[in-house]
Protein backbone atom coordinates (compact mmCIF):
# COMPACT_ATOMS: atom_id res chain seq x y z
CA UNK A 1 0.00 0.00 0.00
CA UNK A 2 1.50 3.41 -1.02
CA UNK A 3 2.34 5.64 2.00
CA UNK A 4 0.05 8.50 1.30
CA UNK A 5 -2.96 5.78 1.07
CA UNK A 6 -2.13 4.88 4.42
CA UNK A 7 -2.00 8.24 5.87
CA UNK A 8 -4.97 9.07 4.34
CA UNK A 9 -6.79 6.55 5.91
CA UNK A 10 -5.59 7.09 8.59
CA UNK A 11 -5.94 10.88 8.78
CA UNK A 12 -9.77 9.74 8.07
CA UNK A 13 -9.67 7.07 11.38
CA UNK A 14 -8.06 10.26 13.63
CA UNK A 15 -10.96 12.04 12.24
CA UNK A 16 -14.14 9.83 13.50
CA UNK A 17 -12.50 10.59 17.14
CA UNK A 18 -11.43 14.13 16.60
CA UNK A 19 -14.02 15.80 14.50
CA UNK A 20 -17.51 16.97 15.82
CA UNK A 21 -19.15 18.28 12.46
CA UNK A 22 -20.61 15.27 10.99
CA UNK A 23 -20.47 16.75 6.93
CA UNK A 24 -16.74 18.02 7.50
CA UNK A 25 -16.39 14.30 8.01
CA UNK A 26 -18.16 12.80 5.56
CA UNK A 27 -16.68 15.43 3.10
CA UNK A 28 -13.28 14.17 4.39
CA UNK A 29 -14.23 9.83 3.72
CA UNK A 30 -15.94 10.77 0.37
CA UNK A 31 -12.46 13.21 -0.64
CA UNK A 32 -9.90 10.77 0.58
CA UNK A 33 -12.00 7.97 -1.60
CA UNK A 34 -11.41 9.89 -4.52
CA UNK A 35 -7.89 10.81 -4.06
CA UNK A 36 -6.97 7.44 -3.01
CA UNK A 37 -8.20 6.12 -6.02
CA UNK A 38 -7.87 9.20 -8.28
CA UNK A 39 -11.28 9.50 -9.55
CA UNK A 40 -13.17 12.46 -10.90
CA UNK A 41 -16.17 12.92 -9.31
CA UNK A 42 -17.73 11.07 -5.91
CA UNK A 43 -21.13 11.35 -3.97
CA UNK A 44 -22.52 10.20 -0.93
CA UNK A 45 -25.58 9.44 -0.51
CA UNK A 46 -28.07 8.63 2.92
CA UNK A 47 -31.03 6.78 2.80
CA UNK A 48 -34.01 8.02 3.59
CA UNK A 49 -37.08 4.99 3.57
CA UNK A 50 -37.55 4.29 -0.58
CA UNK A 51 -35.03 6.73 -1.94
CA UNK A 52 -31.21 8.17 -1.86
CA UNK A 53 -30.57 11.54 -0.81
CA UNK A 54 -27.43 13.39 -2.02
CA UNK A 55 -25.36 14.68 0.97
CA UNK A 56 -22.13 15.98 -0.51
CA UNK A 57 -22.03 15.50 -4.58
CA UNK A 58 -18.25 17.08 -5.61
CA UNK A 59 -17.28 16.46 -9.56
CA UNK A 60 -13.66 18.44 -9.76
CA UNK A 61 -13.41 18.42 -13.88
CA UNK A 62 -16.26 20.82 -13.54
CA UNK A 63 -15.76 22.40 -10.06
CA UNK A 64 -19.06 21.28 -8.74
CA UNK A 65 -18.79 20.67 -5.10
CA UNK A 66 -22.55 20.73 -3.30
CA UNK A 67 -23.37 19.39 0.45
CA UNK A 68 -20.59 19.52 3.22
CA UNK A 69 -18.73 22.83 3.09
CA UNK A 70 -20.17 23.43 -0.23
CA UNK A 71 -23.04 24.63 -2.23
CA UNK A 72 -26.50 23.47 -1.53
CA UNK A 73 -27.85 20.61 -2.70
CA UNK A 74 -29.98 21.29 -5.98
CA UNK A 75 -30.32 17.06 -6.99
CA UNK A 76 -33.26 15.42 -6.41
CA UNK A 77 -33.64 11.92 -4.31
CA UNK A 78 -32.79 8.90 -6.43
CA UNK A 79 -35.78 6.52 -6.52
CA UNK A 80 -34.42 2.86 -5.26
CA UNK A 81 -34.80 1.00 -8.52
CA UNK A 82 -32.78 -1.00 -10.76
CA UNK A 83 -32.19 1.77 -13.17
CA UNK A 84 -30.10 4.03 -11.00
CA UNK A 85 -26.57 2.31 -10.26
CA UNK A 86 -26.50 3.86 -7.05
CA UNK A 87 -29.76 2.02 -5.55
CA UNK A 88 -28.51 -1.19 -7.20
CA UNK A 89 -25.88 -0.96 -3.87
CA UNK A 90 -29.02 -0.69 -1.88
CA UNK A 91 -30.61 -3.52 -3.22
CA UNK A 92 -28.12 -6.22 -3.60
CA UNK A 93 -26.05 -5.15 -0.75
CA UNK A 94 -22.54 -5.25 -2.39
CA UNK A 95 -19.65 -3.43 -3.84
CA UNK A 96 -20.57 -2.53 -7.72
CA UNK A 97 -17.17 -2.07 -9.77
CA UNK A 98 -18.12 -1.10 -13.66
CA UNK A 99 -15.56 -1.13 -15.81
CA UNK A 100 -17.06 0.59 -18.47
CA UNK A 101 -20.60 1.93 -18.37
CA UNK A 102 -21.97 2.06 -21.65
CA UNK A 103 -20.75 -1.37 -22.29
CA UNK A 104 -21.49 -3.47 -19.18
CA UNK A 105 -25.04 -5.42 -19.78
CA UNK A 106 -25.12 -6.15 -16.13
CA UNK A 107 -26.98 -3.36 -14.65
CA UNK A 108 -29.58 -0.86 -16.44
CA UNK A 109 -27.90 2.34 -16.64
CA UNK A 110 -30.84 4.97 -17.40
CA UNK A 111 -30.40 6.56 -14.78
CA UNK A 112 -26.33 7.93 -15.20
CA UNK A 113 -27.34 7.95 -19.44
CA UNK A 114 -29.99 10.17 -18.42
CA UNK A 115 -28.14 12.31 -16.29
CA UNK A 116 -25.12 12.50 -18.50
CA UNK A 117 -27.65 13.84 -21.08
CA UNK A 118 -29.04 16.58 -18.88
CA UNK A 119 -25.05 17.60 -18.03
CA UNK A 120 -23.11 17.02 -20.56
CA UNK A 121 -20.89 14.74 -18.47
CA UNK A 122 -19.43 11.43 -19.43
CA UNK A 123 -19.65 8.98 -16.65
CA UNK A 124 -17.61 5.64 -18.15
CA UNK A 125 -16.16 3.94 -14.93
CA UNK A 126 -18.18 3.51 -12.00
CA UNK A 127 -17.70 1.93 -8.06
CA UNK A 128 -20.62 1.80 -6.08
CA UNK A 129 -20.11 0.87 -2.26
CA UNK A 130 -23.20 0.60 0.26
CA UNK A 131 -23.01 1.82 3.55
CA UNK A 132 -24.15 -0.87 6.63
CA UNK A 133 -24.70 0.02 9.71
CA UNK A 134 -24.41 -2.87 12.76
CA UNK A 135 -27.91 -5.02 11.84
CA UNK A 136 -26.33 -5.04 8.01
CA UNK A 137 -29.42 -2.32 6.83
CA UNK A 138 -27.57 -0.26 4.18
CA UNK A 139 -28.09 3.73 5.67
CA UNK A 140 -26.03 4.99 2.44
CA UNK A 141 -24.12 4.88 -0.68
CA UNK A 142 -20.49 6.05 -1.47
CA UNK A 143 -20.12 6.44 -5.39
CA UNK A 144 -16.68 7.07 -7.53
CA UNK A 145 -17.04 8.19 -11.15
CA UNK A 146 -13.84 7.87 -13.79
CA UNK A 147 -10.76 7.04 -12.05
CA UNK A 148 -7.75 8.36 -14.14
CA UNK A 149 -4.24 7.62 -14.32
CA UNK A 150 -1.20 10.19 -14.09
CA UNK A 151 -2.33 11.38 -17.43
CA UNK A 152 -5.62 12.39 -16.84
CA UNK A 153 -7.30 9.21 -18.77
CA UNK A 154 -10.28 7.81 -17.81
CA UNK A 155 -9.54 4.15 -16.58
CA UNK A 156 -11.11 1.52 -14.69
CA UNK A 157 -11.02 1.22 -10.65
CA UNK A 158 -8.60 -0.94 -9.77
CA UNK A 159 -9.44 -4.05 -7.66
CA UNK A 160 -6.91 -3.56 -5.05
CA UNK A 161 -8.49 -0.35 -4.12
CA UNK A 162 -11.83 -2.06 -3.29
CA UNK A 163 -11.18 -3.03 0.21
CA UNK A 164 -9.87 0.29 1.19
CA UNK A 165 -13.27 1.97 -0.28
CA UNK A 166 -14.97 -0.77 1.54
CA UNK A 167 -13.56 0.27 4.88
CA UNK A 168 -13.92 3.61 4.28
CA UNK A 169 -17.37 3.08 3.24
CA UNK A 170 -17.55 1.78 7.02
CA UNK A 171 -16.42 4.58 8.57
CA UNK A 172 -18.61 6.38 6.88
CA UNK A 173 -21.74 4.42 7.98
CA UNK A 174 -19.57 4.94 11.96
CA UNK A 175 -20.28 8.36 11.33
CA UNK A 176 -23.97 8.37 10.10
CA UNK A 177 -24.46 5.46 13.06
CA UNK A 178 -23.36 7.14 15.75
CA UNK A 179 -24.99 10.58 14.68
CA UNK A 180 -27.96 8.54 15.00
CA UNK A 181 -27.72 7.36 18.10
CA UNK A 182 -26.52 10.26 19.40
CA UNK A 183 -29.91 11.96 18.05
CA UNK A 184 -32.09 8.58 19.36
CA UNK A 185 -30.10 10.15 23.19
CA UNK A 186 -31.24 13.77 22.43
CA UNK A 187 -34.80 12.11 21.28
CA UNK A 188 -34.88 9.95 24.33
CA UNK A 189 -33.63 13.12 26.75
CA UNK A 190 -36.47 15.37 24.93
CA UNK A 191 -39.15 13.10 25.59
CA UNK A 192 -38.31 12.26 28.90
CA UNK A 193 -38.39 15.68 30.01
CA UNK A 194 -41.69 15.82 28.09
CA UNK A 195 -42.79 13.27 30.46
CA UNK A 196 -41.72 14.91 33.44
CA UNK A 197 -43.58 18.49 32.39
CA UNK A 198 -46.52 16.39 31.73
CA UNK A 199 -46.49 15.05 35.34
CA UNK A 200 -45.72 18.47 36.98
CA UNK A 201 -48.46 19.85 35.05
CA UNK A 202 -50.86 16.83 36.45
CA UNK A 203 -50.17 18.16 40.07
CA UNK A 204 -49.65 21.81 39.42
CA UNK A 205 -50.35 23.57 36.25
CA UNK A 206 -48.49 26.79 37.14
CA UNK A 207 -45.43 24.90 37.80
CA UNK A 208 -45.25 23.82 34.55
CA UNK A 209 -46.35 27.12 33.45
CA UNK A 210 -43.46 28.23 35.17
CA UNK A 211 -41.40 25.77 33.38
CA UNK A 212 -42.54 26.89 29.85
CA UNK A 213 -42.08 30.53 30.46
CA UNK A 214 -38.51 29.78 32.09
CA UNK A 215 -37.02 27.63 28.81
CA UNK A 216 -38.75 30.95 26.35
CA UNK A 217 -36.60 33.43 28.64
CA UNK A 218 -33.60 30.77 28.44
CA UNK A 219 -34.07 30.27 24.46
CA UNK A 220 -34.13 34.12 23.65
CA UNK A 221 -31.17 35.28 26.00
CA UNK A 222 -29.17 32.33 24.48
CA UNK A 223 -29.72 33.46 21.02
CA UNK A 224 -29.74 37.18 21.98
CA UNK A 225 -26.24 36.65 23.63
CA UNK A 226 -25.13 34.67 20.53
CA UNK A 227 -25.99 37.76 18.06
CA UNK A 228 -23.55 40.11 20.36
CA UNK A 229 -19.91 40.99 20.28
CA UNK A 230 -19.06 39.42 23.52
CA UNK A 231 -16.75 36.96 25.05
CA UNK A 232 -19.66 34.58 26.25
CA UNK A 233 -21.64 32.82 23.59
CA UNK A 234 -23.05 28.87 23.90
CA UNK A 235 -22.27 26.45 20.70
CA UNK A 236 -25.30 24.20 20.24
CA UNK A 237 -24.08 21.16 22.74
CA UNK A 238 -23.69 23.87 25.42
CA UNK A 239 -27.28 25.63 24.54
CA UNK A 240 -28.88 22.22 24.28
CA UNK A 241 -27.64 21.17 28.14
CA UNK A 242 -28.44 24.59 29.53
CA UNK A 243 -32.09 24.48 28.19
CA UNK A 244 -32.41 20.53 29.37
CA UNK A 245 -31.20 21.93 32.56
CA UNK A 246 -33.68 25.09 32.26
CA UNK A 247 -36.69 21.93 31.80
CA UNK A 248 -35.63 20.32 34.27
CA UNK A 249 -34.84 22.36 37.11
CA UNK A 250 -37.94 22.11 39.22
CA UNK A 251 -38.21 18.40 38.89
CA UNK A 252 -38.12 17.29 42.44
CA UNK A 253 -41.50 19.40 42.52
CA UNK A 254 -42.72 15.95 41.64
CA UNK A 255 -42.51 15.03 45.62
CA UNK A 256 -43.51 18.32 47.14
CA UNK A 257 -47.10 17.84 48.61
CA UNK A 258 -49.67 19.75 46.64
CA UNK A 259 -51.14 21.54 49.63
CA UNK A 260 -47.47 23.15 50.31
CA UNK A 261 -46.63 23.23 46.51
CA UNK A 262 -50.04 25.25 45.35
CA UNK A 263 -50.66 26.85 49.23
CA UNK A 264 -52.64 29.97 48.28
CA UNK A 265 -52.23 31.89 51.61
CA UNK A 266 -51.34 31.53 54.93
CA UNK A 267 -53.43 29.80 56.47
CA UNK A 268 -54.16 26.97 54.42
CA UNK A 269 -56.45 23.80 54.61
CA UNK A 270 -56.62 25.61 58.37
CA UNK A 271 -58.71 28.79 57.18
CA UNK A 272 -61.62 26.83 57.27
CA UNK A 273 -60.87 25.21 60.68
CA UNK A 274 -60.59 28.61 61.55
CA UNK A 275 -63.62 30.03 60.99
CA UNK A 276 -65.77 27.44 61.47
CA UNK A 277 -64.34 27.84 65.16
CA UNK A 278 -64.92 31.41 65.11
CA UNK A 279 -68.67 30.54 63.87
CA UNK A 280 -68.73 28.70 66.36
CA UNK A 281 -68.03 31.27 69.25
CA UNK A 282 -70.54 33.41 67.83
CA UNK A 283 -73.05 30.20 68.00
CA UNK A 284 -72.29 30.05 71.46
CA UNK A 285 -72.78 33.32 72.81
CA UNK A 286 -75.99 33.71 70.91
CA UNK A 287 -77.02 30.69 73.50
CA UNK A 288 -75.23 32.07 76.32
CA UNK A 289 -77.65 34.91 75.74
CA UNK A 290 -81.04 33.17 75.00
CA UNK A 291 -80.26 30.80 77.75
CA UNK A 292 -79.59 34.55 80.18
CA UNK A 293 -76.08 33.24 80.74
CA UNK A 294 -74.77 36.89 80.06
CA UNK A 295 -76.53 40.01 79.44
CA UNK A 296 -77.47 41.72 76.25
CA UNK A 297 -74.29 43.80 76.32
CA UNK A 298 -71.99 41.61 76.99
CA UNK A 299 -73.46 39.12 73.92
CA UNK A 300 -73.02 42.46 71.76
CA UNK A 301 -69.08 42.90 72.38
CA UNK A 302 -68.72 39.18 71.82
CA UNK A 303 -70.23 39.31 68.83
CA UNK A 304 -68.16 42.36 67.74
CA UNK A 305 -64.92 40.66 68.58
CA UNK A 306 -65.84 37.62 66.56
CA UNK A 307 -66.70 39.08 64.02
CA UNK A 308 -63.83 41.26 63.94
CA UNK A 309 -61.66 38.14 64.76
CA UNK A 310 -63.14 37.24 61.49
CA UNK A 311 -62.15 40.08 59.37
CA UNK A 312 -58.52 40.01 60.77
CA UNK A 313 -57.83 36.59 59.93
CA UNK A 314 -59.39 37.26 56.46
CA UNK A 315 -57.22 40.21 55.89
CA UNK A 316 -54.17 38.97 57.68
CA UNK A 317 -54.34 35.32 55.27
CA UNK A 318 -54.00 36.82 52.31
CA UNK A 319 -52.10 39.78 52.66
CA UNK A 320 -48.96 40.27 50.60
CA UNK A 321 -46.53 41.55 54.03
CA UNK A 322 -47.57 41.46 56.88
CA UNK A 323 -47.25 45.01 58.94
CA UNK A 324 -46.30 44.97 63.25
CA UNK A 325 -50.02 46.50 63.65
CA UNK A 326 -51.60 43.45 61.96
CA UNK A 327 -48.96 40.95 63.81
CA UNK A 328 -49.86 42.90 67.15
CA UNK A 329 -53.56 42.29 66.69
CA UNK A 330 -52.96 38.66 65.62
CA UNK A 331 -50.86 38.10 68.72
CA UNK A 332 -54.03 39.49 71.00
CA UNK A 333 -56.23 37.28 68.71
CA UNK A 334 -53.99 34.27 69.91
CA UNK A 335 -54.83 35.25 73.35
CA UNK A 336 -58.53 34.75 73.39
CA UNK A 337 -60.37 31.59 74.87
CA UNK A 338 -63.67 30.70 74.90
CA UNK A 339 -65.76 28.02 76.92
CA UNK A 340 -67.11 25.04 75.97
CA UNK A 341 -70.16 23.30 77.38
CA UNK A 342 -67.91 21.12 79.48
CA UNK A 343 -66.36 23.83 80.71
CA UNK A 344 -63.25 23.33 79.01
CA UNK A 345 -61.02 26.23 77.78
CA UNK A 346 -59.68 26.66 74.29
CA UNK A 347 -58.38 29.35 72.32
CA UNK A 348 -59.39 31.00 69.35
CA UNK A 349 -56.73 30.06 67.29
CA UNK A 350 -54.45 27.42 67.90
CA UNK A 351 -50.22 27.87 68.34
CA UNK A 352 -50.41 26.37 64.69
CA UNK A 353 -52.60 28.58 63.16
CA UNK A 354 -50.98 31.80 65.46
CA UNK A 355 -47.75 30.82 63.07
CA UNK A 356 -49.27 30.63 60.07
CA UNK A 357 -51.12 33.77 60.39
CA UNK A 358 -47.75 35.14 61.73
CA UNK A 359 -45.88 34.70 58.41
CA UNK A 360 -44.06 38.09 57.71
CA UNK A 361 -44.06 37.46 53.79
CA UNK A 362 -45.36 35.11 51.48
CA UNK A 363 -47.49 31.92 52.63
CA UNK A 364 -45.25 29.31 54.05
CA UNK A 365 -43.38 28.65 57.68
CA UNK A 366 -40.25 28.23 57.91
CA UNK A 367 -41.12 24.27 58.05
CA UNK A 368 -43.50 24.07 54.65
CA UNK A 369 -40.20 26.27 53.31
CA UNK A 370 -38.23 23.82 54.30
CA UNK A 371 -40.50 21.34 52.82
CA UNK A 372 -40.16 23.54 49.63
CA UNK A 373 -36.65 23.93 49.60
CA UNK A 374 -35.97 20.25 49.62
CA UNK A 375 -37.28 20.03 45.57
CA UNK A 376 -33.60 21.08 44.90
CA UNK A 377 -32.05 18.33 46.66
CA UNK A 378 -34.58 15.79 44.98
CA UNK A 379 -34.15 17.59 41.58
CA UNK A 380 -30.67 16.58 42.17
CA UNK A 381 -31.82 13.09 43.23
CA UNK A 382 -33.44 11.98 40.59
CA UNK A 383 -31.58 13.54 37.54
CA UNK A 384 -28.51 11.35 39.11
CA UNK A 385 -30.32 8.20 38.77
CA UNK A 386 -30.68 9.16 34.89
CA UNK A 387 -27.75 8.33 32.91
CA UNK A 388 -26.90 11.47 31.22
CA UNK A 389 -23.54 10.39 30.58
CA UNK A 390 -20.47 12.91 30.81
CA UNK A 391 -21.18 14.65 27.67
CA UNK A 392 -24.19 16.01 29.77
CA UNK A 393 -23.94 15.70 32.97
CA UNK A 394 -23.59 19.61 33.89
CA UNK A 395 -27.33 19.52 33.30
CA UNK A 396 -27.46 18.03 36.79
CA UNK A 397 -24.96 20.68 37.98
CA UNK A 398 -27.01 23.57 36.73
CA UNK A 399 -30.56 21.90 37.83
CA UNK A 400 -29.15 21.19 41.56
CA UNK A 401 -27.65 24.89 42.15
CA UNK A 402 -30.24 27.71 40.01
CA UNK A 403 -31.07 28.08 44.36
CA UNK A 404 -27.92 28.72 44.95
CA UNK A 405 -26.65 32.40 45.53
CA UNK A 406 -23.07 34.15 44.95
CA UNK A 407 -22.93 35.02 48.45
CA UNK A 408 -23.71 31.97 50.29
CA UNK A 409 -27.03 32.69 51.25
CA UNK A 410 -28.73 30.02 48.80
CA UNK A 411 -29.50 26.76 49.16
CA UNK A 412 -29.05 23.53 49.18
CA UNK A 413 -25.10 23.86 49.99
CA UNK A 414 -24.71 27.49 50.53
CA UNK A 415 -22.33 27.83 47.93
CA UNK A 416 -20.17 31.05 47.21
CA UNK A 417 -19.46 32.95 43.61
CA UNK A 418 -16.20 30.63 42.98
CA UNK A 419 -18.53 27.66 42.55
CA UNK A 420 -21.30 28.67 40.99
CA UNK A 421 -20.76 28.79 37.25
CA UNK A 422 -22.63 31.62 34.12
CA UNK A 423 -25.19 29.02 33.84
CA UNK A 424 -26.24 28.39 36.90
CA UNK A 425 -26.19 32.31 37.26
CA UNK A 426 -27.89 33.02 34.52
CA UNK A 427 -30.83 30.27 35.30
CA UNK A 428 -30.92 31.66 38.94
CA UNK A 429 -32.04 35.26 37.07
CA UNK A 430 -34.43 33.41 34.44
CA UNK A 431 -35.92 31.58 37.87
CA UNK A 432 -36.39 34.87 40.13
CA UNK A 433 -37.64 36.85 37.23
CA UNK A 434 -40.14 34.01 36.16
CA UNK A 435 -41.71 33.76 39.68
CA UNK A 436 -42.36 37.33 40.06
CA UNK A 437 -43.57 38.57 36.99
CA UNK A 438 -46.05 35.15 36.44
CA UNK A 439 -49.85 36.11 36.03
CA UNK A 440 -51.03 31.81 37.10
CA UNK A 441 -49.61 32.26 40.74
CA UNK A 442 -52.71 30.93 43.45
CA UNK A 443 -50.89 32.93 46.26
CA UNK A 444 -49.37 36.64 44.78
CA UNK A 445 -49.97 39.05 41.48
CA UNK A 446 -48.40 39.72 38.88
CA UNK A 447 -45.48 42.31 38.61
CA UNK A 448 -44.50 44.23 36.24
CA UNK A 449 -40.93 43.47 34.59
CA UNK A 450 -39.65 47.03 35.32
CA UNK A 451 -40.32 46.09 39.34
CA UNK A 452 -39.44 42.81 38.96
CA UNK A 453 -35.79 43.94 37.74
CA UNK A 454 -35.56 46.48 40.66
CA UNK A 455 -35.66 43.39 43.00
CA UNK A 456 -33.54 41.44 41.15
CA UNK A 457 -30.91 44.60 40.97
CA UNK A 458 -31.31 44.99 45.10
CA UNK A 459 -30.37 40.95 45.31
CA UNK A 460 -27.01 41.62 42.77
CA UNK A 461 -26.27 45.23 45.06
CA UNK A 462 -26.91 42.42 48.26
CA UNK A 463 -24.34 40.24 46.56
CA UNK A 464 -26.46 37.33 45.71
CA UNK A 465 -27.36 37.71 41.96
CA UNK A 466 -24.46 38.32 39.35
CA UNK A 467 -24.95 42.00 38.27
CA UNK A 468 -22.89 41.39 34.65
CA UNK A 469 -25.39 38.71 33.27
CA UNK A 470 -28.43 40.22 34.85
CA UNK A 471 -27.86 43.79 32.84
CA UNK A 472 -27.16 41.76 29.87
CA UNK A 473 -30.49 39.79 30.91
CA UNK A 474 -32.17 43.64 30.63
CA UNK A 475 -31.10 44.20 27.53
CA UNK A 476 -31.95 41.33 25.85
CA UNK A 477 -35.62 41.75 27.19
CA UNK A 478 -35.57 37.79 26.60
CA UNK A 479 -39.10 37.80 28.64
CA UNK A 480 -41.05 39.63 25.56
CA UNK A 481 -41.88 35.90 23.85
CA UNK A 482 -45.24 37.03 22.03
């Protein structure tokens, strides 16, 4: 074997491990076919169900080179049938050498004849080599037109050059195989987070409203950031993990209980507990009085404070902050009892309900939080158990930390700014922004972006959102979808 036959084939096996762009490498298979066997023009071809589509078609005697790095394809598929050469590899699953075109009687060639006609070109010698892939199911067809000697003469392929076609022919179908399966991973990947939004969605429909909205923000930052003159862009791998890591984030929202998940305000399942004990007190004084227990006065104040009792806990339950006046009056609430017919004391509201109500901000205590809170660690959890692989495996990196804050103040780990990557950063932002500015929330409005960004610029001035990405977040107003 001539030394610059070997290289090449070699150059072409360094390639498969080296090279990411799947048509720079077939381009390279199909041009190191021709040169190894000096032929004129050479065209892949992948199968697609009944016919052959041309992915890189390169004749050099008339400087066509289309697919790969070249032009665009302009061919049309080739039907699988007996007329076209190239289909004939397809069919009888081996390597076609043809000596001389218009004189072999072995194979019906229309098909070249016809295209020769619409061209001008003379196709006279011809190697056809299918491309298997693992079950022996041809994906593809390499074809070499006119090899030539030193002179430039049309002459036949030679037979010791058919193995080495043959295995390149291989590596080709390597190529086209593992693209596949890499695709049949991303396929897989896709529908499993499919799966997973559907299930959220099941137990929480703004959840996986918040989901949606998130990977929009996500998609239009990442190709806003793309379009500018910075340092930081994402290639497609890097896009594709962040935005499976954007899906997927909120995943261990599969285990939080509803009633914490979808709590509307403060009180709960407990509201109604609460004032069907408050109905109660009123029930009871109303007897207290018929039955001349206590005096007509007496019933009147009662009845005032109940029904004022009432109006506080209304007010207090679904208040956005809770004020020291309110908290004041809810603490002398707490310190009411009334009698029952036994004789028994009880309070109005219970030390559980007294803590709810008590709830400075937002609708949770600290326990439900902490409830809450552990959807990261379970996010983390389960995304483990999948095998992701290392290619993506920052996906579970990103999804465990986007609660994480530059300053330590996050959660689940408390990490600091020298662990917590751009990503991770940038999906903390997308996260904040999402929750505050969402119109399908049971337990808070809607704010406006403009606000929204005021509290997330406070957090960056605090030191626990990165300031950088967050003004590049503003200007790529990534949250105007429609």
């Amino acid at each position: 074997m001539k030394e610059d036959v070997l290289q090449k084939i070699l150059n072409v096996g360094i390639a498969l491990s080296k090279e990411k762009d799947i048509n720079c490498l077939l381009e390279q298979i199909l041009t190191a076919a021709m040169d190894i066997t000096n032929c004129d023009a050479g065209t892949l071809y992948i199968r697609n169900k009944d016919v052959l589509e041309f992915k890189i078609m390169i004749t050099r005697s008339r400087e066509i080179h289309q697919g790969g790095s070249g032009d665009a394809i302009t061919m049309p598929p080739v039907p699988l049938s007996q007329e076209n050469v190239c289909a004939c590899g397809v069919l009888y699953h081996h390597l076609i050498n043809i000596p001389s075109v218009y004189v072999d009687s072995t194979y019906d060639f229309s098909g070249p004849r016809k295209y020769d006609a619409l061209t001008g070109y003379q196709t006279q010698t011809m190697m056809v080599v299918p491309m298997e892939d693992d079950n022996g199911r041809v994906i593809g067809v390499l074809q070499l037109i006119n090899a030539m000697d030193d002179e430039g003469n049309v002459i036949s392929f030679q037979k010791e050059y058919e193995q080495i076609i043959l295995s390149l022919s291989s590596q080709a179908a390597i190529c086209l195989m593992n693209r596949k399966y890499a695709l049949r991973i991303i396929e897989m990947l896709d529908s499993f987070v499919g799966v997973m939004t559907t299930a959220i969605d099941e137990r929480s429909s703004y959840t996986a409203n918040h989901t949606r909205n998130m990977a929009a923000y996500a998609e239009n930052f990442v190709e806003w950031l793309n379009r500018q003159e910075t340092d930081w862009t994402f290639s497609e791998k890097e896009k594709y993990v962040f935005m499976m890591s954007v899906r997927l984030h909120d995943i261990g929202k599969l285990i939080t209980p509803a009633e914490i998940m979808d709590k509307q305000d403060r009180l709960g399942n407990n509201y109604v507990k609460v004032m069907d004990r408050l109905e109660k007190i009123r029930l009871l004084t109303r007897i207290a009085r018929l039955q001349k227990d206590i005096g007509e006065k007496e019933e009147q104040e009662l009845l005032h404070k109940v029904q004022s009792a009432k109006d506080l806990v209304d007010k207090v339950n679904k208040t956005g902050y809770l004020t020291d006046e309110l908290a004041e009056q809810i603490e002398v609430l707490s310190e009411q009892t009334y009698r029952e017919e036994d004789g028994t004391e009880y309070p109005w509201i219970t030390p559980e309900e007294k803590e709810q109500l008590l709830i400075r901000k937002g609708t949770l205590t600290k326990e439900e939080r902490q409830i809450m809170q552990e959807h990261v660690e379970m996010t983390r959890v389960m995304l483990e158990q999948m095998a992701f692989g290392e290619e993506y495996k920052d996906v579970v990196t990103f999804a465990a930390q986007h609660h994480e804050r530059l300053n330590g103040s996050g959660y689940p780990k408390g990490l600091k700014a020298d662990k917590i990557g751009k990503e991770v950063r940038l999906l903390a932002i997308i996260d904040i922004f999402e929750a505050l500015t969402a119109r399908d929330r049971p337990y808070k409005k809607a704010m406006p972006a403009e606000k929204a960004l005021g509290i997330l610029y406070d957090m960056a001035q605090q030191g626990e959102l990165d300031a950088e990405i967050l003004a590049l977040f503003e200007q790529s107003k990534a949250w105007q979808c429609e």
